[in-house]
PDB file of N, CA and C in Angstrom:
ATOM      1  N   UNK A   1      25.300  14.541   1.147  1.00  0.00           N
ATOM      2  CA  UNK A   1      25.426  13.210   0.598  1.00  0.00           C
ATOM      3  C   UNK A   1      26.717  12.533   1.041  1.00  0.00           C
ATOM      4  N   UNK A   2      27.943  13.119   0.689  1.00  0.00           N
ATOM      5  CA  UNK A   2      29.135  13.194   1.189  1.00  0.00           C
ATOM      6  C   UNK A   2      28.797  12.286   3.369  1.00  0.00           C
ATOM      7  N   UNK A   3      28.025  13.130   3.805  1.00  0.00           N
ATOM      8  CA  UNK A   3      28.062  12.582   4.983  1.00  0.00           C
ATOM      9  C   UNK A   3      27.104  11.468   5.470  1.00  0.00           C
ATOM     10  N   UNK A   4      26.238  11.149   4.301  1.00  0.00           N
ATOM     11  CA  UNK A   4      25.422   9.849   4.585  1.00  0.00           C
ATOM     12  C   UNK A   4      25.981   8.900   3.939  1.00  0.00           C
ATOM     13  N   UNK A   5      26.626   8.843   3.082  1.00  0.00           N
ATOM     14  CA  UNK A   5      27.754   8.344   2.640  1.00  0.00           C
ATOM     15  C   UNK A   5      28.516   7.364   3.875  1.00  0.00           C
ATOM     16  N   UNK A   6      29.102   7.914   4.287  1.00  0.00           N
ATOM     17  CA  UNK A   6      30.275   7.460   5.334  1.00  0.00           C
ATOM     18  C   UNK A   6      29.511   7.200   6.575  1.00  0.00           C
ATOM     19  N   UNK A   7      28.177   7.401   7.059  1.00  0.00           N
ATOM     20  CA  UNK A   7      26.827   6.912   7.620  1.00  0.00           C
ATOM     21  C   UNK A   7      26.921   5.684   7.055  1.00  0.00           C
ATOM     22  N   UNK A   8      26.595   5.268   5.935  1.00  0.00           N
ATOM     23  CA  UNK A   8      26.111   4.071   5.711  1.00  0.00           C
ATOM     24  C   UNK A   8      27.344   2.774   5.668  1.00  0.00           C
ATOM     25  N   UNK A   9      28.534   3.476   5.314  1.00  0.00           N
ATOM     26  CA  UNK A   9      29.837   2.735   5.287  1.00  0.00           C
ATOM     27  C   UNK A   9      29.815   2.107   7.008  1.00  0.00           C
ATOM     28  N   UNK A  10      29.400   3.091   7.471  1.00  0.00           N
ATOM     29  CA  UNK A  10      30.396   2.896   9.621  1.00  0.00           C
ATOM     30  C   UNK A  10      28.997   2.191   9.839  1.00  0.00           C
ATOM     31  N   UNK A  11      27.537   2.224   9.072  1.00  0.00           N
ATOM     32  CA  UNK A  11      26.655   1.330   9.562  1.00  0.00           C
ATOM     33  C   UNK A  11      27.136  -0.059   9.478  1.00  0.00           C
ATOM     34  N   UNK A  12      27.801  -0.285   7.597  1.00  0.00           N
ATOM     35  CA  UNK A  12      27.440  -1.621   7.570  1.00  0.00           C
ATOM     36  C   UNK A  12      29.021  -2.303   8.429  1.00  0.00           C
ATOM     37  N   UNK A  13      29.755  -1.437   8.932  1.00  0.00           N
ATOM     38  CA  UNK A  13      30.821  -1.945   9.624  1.00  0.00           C
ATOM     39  C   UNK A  13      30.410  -2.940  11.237  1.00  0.00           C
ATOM     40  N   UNK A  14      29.279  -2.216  11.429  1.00  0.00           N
ATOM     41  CA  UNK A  14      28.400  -2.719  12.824  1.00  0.00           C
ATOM     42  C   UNK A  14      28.017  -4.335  11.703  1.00  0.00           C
ATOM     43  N   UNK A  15      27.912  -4.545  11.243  1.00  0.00           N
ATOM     44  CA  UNK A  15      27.477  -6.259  10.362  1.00  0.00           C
ATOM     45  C   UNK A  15      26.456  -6.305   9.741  1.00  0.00           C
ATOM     46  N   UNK A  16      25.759  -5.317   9.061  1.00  0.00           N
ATOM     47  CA  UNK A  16      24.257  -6.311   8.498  1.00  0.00           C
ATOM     48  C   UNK A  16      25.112  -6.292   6.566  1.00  0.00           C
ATOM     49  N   UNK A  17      24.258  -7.131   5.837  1.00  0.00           N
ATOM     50  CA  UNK A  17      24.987  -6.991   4.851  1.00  0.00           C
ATOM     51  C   UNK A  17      24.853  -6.043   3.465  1.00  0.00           C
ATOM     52  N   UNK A  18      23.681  -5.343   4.145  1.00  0.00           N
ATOM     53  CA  UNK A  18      23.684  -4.222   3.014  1.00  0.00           C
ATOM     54  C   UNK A  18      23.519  -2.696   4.401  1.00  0.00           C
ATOM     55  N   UNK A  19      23.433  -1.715   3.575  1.00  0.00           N
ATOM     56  CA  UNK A  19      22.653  -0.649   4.234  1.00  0.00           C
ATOM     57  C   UNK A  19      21.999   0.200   3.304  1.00  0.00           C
ATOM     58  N   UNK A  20      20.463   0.749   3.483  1.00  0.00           N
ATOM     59  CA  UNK A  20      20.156   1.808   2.923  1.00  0.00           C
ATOM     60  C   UNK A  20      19.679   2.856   3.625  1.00  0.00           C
ATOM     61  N   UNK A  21      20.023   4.317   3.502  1.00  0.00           N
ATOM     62  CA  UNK A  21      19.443   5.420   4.390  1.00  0.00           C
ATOM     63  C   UNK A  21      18.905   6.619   3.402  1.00  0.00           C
ATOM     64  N   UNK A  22      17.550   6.740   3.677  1.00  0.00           N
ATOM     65  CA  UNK A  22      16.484   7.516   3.201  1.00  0.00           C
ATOM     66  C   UNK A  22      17.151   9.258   3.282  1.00  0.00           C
ATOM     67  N   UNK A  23      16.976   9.762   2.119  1.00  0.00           N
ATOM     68  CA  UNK A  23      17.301  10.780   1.515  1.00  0.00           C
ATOM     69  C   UNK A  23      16.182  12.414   1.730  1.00  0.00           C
ATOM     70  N   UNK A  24      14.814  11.555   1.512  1.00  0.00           N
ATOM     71  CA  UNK A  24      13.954  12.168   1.626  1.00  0.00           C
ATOM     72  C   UNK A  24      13.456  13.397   1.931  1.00  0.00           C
ATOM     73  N   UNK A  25      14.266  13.949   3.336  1.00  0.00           N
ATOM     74  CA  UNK A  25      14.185  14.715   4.326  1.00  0.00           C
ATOM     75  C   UNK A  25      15.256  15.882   3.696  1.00  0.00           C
ATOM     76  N   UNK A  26      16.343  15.530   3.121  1.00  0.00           N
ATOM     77  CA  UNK A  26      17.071  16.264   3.257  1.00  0.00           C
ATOM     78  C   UNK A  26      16.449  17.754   2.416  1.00  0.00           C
ATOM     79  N   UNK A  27      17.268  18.670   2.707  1.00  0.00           N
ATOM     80  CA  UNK A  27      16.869  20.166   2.017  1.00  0.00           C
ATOM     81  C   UNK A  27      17.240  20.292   0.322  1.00  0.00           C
ATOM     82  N   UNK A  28      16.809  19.693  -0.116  1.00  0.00           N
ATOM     83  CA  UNK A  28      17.048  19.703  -2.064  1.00  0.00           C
ATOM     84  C   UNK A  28      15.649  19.489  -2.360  1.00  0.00           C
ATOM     85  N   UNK A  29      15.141  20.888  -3.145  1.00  0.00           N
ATOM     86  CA  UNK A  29      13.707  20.451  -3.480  1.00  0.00           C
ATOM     87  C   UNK A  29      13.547  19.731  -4.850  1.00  0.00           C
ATOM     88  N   UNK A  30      15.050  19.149  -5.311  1.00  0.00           N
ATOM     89  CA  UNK A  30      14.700  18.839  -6.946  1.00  0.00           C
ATOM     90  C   UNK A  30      14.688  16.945  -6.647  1.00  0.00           C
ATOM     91  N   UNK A  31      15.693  16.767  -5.836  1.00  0.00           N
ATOM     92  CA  UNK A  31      15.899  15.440  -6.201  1.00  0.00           C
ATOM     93  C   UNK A  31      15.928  14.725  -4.455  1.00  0.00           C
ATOM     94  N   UNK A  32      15.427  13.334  -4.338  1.00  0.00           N
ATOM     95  CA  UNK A  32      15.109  12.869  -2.881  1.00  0.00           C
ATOM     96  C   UNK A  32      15.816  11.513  -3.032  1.00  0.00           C
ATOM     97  N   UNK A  33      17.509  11.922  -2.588  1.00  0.00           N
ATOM     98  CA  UNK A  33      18.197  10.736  -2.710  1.00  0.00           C
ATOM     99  C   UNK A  33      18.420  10.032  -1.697  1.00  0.00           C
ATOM    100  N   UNK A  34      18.655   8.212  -1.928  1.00  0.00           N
ATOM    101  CA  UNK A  34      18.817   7.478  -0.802  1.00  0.00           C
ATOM    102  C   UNK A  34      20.117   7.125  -1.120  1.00  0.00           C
ATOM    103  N   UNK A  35      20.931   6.214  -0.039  1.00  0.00           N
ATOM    104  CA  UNK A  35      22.361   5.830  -0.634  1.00  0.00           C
ATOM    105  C   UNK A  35      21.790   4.877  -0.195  1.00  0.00           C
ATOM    106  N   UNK A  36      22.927   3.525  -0.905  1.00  0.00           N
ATOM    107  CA  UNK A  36      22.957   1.931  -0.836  1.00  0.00           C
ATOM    108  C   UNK A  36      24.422   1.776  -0.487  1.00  0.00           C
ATOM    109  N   UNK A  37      24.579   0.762   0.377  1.00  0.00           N
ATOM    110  CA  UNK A  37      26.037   0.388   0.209  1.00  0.00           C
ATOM    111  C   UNK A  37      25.965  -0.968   0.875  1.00  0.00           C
ATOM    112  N   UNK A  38      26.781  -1.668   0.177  1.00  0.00           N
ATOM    113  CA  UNK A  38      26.428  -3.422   0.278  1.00  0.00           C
ATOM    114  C   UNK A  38      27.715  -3.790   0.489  1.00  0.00           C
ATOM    115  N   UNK A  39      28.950  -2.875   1.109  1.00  0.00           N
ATOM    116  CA  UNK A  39      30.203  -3.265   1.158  1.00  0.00           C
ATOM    117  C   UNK A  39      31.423  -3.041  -0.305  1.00  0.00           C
ATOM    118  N   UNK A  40      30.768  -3.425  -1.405  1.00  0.00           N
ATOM    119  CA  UNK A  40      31.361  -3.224  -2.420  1.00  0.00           C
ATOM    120  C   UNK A  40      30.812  -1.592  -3.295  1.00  0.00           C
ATOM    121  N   UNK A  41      29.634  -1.706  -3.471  1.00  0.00           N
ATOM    122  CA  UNK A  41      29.424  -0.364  -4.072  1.00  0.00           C
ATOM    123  C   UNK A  41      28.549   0.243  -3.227  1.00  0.00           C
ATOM    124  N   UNK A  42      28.886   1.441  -3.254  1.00  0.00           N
ATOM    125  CA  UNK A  42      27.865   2.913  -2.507  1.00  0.00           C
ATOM    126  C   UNK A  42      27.444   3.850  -3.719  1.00  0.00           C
ATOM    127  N   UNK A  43      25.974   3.258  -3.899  1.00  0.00           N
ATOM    128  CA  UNK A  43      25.557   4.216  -4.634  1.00  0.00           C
ATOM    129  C   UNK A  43      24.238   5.152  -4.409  1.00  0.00           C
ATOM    130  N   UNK A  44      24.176   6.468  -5.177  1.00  0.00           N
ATOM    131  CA  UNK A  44      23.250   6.726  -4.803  1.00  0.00           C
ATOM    132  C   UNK A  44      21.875   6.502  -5.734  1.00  0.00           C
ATOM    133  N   UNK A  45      21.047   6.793  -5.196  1.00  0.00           N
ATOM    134  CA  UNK A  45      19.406   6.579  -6.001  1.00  0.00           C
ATOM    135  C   UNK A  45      18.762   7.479  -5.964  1.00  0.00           C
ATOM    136  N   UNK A  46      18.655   8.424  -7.005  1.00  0.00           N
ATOM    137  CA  UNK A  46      18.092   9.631  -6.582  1.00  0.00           C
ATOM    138  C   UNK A  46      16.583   9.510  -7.600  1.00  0.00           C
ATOM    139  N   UNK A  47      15.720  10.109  -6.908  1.00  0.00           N
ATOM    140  CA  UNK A  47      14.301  10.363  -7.558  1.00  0.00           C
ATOM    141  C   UNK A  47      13.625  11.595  -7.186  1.00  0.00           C
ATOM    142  N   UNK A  48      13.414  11.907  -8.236  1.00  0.00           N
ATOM    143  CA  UNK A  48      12.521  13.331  -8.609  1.00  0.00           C
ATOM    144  C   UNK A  48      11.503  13.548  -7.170  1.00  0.00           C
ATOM    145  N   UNK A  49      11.625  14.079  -6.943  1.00  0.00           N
ATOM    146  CA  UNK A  49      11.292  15.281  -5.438  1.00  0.00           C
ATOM    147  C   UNK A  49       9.354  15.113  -5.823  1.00  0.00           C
ATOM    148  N   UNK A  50       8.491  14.918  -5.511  1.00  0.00           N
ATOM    149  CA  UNK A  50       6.996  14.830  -5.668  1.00  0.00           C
ATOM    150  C   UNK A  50       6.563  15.917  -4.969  1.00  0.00           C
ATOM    151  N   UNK A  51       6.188  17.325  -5.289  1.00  0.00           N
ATOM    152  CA  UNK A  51       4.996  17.656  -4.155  1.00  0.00           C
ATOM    153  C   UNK A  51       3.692  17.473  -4.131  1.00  0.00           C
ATOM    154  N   UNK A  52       4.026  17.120  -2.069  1.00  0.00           N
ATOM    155  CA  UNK A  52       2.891  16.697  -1.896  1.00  0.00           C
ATOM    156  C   UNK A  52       2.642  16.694  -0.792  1.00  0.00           C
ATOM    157  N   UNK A  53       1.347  16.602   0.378  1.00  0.00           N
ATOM    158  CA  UNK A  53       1.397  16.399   1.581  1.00  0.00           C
ATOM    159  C   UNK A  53       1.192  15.050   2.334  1.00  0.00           C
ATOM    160  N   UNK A  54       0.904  13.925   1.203  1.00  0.00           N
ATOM    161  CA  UNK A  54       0.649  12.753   1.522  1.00  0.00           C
ATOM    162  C   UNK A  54       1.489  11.810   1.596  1.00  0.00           C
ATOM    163  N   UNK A  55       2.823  12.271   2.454  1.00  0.00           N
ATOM    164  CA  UNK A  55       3.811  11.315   2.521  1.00  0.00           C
ATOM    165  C   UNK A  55       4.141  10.159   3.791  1.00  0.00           C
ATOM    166  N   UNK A  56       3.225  10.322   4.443  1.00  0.00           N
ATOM    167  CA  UNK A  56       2.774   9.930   6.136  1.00  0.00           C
ATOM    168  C   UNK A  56       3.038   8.263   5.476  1.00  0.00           C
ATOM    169  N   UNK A  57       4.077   7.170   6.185  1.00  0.00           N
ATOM    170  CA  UNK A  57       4.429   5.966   5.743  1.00  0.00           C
ATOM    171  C   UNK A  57       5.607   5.421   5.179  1.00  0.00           C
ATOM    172  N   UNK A  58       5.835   6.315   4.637  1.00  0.00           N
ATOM    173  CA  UNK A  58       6.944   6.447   3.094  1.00  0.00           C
ATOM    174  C   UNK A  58       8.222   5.149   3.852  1.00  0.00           C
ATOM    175  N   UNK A  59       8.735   5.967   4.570  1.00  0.00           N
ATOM    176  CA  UNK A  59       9.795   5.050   5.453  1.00  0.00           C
ATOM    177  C   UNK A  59       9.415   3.308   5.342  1.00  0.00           C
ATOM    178  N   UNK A  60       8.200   3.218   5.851  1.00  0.00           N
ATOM    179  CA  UNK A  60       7.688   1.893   6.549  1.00  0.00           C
ATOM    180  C   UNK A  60       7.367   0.858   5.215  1.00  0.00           C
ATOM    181  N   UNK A  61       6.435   1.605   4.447  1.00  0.00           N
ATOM    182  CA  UNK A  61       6.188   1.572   3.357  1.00  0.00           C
ATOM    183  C   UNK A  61       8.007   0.443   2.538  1.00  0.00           C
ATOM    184  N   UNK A  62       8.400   1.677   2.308  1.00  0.00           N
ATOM    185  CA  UNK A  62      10.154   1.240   1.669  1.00  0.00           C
ATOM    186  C   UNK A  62      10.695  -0.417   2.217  1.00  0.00           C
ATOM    187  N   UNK A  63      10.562   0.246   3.601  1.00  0.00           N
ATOM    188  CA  UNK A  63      10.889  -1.274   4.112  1.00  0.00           C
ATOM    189  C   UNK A  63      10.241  -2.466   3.769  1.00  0.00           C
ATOM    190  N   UNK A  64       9.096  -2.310   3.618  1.00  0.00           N
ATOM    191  CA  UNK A  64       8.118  -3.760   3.594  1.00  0.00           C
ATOM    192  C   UNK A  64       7.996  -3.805   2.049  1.00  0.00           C
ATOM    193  N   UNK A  65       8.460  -3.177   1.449  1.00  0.00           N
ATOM    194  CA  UNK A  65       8.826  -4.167  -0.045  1.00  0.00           C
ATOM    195  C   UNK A  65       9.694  -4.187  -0.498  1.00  0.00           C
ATOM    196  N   UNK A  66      10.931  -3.728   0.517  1.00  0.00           N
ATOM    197  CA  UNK A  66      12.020  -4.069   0.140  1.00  0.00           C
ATOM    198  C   UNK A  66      12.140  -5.691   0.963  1.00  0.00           C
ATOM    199  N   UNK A  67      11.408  -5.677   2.006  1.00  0.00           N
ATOM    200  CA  UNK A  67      11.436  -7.043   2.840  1.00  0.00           C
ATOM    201  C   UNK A  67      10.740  -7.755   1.905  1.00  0.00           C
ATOM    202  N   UNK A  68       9.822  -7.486   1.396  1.00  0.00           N
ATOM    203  CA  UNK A  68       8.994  -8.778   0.212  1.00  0.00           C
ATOM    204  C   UNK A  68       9.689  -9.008  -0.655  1.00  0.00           C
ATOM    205  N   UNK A  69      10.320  -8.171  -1.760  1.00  0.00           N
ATOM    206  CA  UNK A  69      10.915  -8.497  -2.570  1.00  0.00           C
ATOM    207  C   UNK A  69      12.005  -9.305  -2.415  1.00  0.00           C
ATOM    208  N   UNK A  70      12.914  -9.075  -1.201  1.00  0.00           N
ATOM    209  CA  UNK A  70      14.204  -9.893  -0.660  1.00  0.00           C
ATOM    210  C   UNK A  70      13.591 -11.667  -0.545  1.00  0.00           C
ATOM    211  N   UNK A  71      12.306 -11.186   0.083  1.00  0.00           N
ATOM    212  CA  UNK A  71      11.269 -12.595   0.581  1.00  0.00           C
ATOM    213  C   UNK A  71      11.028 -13.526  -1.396  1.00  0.00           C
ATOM    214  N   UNK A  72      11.178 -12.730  -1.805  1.00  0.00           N
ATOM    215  CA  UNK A  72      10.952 -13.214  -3.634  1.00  0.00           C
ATOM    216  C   UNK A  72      12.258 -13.877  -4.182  1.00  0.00           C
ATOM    217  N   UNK A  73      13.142 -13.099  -3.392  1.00  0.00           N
ATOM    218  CA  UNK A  73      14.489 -13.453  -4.200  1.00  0.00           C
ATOM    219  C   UNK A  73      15.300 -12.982  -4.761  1.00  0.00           C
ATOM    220  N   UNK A  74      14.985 -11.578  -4.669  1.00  0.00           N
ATOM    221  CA  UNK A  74      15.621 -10.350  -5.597  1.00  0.00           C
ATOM    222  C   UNK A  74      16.912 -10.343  -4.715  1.00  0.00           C
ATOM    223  N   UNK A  75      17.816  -9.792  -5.053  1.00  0.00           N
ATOM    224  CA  UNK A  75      19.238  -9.287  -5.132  1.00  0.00           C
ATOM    225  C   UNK A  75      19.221  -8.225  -4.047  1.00  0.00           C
ATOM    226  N   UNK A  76      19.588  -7.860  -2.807  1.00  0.00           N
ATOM    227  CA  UNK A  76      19.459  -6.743  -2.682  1.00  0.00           C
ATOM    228  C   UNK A  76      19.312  -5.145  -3.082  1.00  0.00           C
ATOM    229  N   UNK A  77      20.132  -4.760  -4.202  1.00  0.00           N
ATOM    230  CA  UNK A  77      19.961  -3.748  -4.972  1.00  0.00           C
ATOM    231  C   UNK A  77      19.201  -3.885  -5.640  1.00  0.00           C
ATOM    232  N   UNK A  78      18.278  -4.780  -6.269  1.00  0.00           N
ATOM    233  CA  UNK A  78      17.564  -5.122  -7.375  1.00  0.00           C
ATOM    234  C   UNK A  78      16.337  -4.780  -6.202  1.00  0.00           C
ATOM    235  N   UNK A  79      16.326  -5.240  -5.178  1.00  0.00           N
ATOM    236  CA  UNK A  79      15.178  -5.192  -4.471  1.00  0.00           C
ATOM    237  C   UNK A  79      14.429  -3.722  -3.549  1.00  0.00           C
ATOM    238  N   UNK A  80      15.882  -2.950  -3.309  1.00  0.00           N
ATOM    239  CA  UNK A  80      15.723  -1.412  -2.897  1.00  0.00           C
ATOM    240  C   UNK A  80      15.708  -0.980  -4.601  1.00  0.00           C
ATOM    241  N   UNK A  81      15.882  -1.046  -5.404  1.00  0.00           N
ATOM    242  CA  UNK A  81      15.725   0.152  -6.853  1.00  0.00           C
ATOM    243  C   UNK A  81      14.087  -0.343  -7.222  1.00  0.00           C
ATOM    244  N   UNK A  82      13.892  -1.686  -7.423  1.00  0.00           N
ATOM    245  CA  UNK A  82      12.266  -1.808  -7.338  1.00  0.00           C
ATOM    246  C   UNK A  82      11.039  -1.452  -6.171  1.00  0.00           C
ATOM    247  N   UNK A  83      11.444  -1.070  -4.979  1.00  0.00           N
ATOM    248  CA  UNK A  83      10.735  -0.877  -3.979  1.00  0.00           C
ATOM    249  C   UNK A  83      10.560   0.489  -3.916  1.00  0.00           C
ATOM    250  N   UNK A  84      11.993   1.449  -4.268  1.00  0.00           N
ATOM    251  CA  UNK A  84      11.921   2.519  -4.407  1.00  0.00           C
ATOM    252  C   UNK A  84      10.812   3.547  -5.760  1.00  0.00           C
ATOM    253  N   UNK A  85      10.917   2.342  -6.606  1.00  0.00           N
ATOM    254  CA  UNK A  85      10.425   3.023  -7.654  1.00  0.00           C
ATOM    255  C   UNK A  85       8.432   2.851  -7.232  1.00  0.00           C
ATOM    256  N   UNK A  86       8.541   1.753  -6.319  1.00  0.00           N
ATOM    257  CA  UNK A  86       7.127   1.533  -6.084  1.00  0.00           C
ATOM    258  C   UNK A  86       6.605   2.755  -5.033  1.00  0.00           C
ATOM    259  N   UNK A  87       7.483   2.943  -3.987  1.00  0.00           N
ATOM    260  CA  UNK A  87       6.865   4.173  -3.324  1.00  0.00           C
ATOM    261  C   UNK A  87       7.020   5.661  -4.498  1.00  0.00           C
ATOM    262  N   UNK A  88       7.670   5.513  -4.535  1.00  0.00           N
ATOM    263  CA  UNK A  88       7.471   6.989  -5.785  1.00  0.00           C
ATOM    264  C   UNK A  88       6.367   7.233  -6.695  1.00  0.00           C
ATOM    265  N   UNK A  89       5.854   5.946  -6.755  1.00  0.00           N
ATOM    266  CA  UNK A  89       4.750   5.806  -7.882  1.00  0.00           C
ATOM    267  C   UNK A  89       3.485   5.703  -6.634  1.00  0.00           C
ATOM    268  N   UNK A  90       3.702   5.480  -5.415  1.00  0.00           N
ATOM    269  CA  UNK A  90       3.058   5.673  -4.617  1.00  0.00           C
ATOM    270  C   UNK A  90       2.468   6.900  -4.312  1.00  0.00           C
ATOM    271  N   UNK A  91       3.605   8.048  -3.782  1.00  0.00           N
ATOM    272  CA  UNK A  91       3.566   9.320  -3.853  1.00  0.00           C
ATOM    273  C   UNK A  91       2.645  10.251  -4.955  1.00  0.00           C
ATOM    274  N   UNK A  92       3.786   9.886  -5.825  1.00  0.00           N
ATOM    275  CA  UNK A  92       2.723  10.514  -7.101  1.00  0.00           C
ATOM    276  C   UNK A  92       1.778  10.598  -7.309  1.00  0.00           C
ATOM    277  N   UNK A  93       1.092   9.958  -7.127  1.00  0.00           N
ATOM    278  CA  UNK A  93      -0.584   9.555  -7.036  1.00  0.00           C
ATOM    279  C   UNK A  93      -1.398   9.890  -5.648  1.00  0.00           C
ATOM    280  N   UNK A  94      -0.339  10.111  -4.731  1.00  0.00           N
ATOM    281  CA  UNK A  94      -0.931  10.139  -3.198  1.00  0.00           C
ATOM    282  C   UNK A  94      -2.076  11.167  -3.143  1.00  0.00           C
ATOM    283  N   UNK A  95      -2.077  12.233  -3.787  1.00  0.00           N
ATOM    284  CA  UNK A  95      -2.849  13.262  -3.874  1.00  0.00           C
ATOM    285  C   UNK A  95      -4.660  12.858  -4.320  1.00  0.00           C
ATOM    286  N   UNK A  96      -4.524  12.024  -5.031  1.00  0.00           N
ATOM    287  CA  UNK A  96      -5.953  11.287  -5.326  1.00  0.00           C
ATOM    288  C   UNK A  96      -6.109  10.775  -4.325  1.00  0.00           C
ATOM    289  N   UNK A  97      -5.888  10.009  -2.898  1.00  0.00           N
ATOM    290  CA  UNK A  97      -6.311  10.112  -1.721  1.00  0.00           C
ATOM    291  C   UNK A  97      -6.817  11.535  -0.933  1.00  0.00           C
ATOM    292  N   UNK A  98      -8.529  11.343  -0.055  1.00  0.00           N
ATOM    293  CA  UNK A  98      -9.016  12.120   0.620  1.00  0.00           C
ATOM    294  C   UNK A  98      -9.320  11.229   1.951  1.00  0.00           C
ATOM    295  N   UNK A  99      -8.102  10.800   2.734  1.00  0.00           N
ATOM    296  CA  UNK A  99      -8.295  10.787   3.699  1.00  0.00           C
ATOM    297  C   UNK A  99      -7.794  11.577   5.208  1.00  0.00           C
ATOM    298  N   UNK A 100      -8.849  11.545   6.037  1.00  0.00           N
ATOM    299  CA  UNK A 100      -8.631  12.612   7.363  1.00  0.00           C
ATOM    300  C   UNK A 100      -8.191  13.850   7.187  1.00  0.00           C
ATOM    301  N   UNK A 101      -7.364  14.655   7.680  1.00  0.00           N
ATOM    302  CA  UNK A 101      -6.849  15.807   7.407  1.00  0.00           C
ATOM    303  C   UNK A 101      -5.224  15.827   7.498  1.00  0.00           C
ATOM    304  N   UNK A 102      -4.164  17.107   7.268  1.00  0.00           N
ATOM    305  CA  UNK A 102      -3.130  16.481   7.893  1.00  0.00           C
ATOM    306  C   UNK A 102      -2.183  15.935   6.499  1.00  0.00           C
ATOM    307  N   UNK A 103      -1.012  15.233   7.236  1.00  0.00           N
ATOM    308  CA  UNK A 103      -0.480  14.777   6.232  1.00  0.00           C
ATOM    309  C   UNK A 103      -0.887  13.161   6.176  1.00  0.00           C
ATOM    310  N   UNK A 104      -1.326  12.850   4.803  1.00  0.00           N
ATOM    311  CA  UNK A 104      -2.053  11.919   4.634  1.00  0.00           C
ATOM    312  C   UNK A 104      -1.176  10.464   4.064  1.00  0.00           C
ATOM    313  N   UNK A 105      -1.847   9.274   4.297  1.00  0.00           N
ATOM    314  CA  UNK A 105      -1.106   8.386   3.584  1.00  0.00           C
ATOM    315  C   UNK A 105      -0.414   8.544   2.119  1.00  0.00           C
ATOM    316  N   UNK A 106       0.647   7.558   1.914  1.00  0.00           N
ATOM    317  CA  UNK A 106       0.983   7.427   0.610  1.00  0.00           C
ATOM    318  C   UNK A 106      -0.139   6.699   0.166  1.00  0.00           C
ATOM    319  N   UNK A 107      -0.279   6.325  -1.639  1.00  0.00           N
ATOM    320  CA  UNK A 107      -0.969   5.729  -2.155  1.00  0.00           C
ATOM    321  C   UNK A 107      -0.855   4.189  -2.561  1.00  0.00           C
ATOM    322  N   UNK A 108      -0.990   3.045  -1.008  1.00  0.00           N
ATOM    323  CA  UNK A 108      -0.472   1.952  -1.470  1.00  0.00           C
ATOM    324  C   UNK A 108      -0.838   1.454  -2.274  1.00  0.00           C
ATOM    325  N   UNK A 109      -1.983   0.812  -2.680  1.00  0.00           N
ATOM    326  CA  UNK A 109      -2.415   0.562  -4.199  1.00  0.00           C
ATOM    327  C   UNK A 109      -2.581   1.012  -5.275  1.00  0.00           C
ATOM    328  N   UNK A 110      -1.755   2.329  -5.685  1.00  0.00           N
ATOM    329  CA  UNK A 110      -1.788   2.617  -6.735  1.00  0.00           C
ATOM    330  C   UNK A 110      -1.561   2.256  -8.338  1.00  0.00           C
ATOM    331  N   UNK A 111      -1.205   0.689  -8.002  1.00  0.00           N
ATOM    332  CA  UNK A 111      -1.298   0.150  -9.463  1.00  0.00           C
ATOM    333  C   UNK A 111      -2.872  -0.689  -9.864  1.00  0.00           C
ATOM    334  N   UNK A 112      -3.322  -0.800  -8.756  1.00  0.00           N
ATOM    335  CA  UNK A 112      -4.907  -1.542  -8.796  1.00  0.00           C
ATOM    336  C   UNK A 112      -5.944  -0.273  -9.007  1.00  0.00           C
ATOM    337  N   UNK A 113      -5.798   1.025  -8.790  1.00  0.00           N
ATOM    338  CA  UNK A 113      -6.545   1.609  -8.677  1.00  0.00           C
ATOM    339  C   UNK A 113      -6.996   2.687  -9.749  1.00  0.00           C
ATOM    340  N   UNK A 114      -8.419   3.036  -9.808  1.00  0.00           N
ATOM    341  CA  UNK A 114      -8.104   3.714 -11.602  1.00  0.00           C
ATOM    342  C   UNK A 114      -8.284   5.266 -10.853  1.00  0.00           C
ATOM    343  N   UNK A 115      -7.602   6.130 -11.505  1.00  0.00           N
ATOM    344  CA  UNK A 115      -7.224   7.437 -11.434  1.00  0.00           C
ATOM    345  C   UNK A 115      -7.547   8.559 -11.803  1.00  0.00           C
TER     346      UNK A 115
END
């Protein structure tokens, strides 16, 4: 954490005005943290670890509602802690998907869909 940390600091030094870098991957099977850092605060966001094999998206997924929500008006942090909580709730549910074989999509509509 310590070193994505100072990742995301020397990113946002290159100019964009926030940064966030996906946690996901790393080796902790309890908790799947991302960091934020917007210049003033670096924090982290950690969420409960899902198993599952249907994580195929997750990344792309993150982005495009963190891009909608920004597109709404949200705050940057307001807009990665709601996007985040939407793929998680994605995940969770991913398992009620039977598609192809493999590692399978997340569950994008999982608030329209009954379970």
């Amino acid at each position: 954490l310590a070193a994505m940390e100072q990742m995301a600091r020397d990113l946002k030094a290159l100019g964009p005005d926030a940064v966030l870098l996906k946690g996901g991957h790393l080796n902790n099977s309890e908790q799947s943290p991302d960091i934020f850092f917007d210049g003033v605060q670096c924090i982290t966001l950690n969420t409960k670890r899902i198993n599952t094999k249907n994580t195929h998206g997750t990344g792309c997924t993150l982005a495009s509602a963190i891009a909608a929500l920004l597109a709404k008006g949200e705050l940057p942090l307001a807009a990665v802690e709601q996007a985040k909580q939407y793929i998680s709730d994605a995940i969770a549910v991913a398992d009620t998907l039977e598609v192809g074989s493999g590692h399978g999509p997340v569950h994008h509509f999982h608030a329209f869909w009954q379970h």
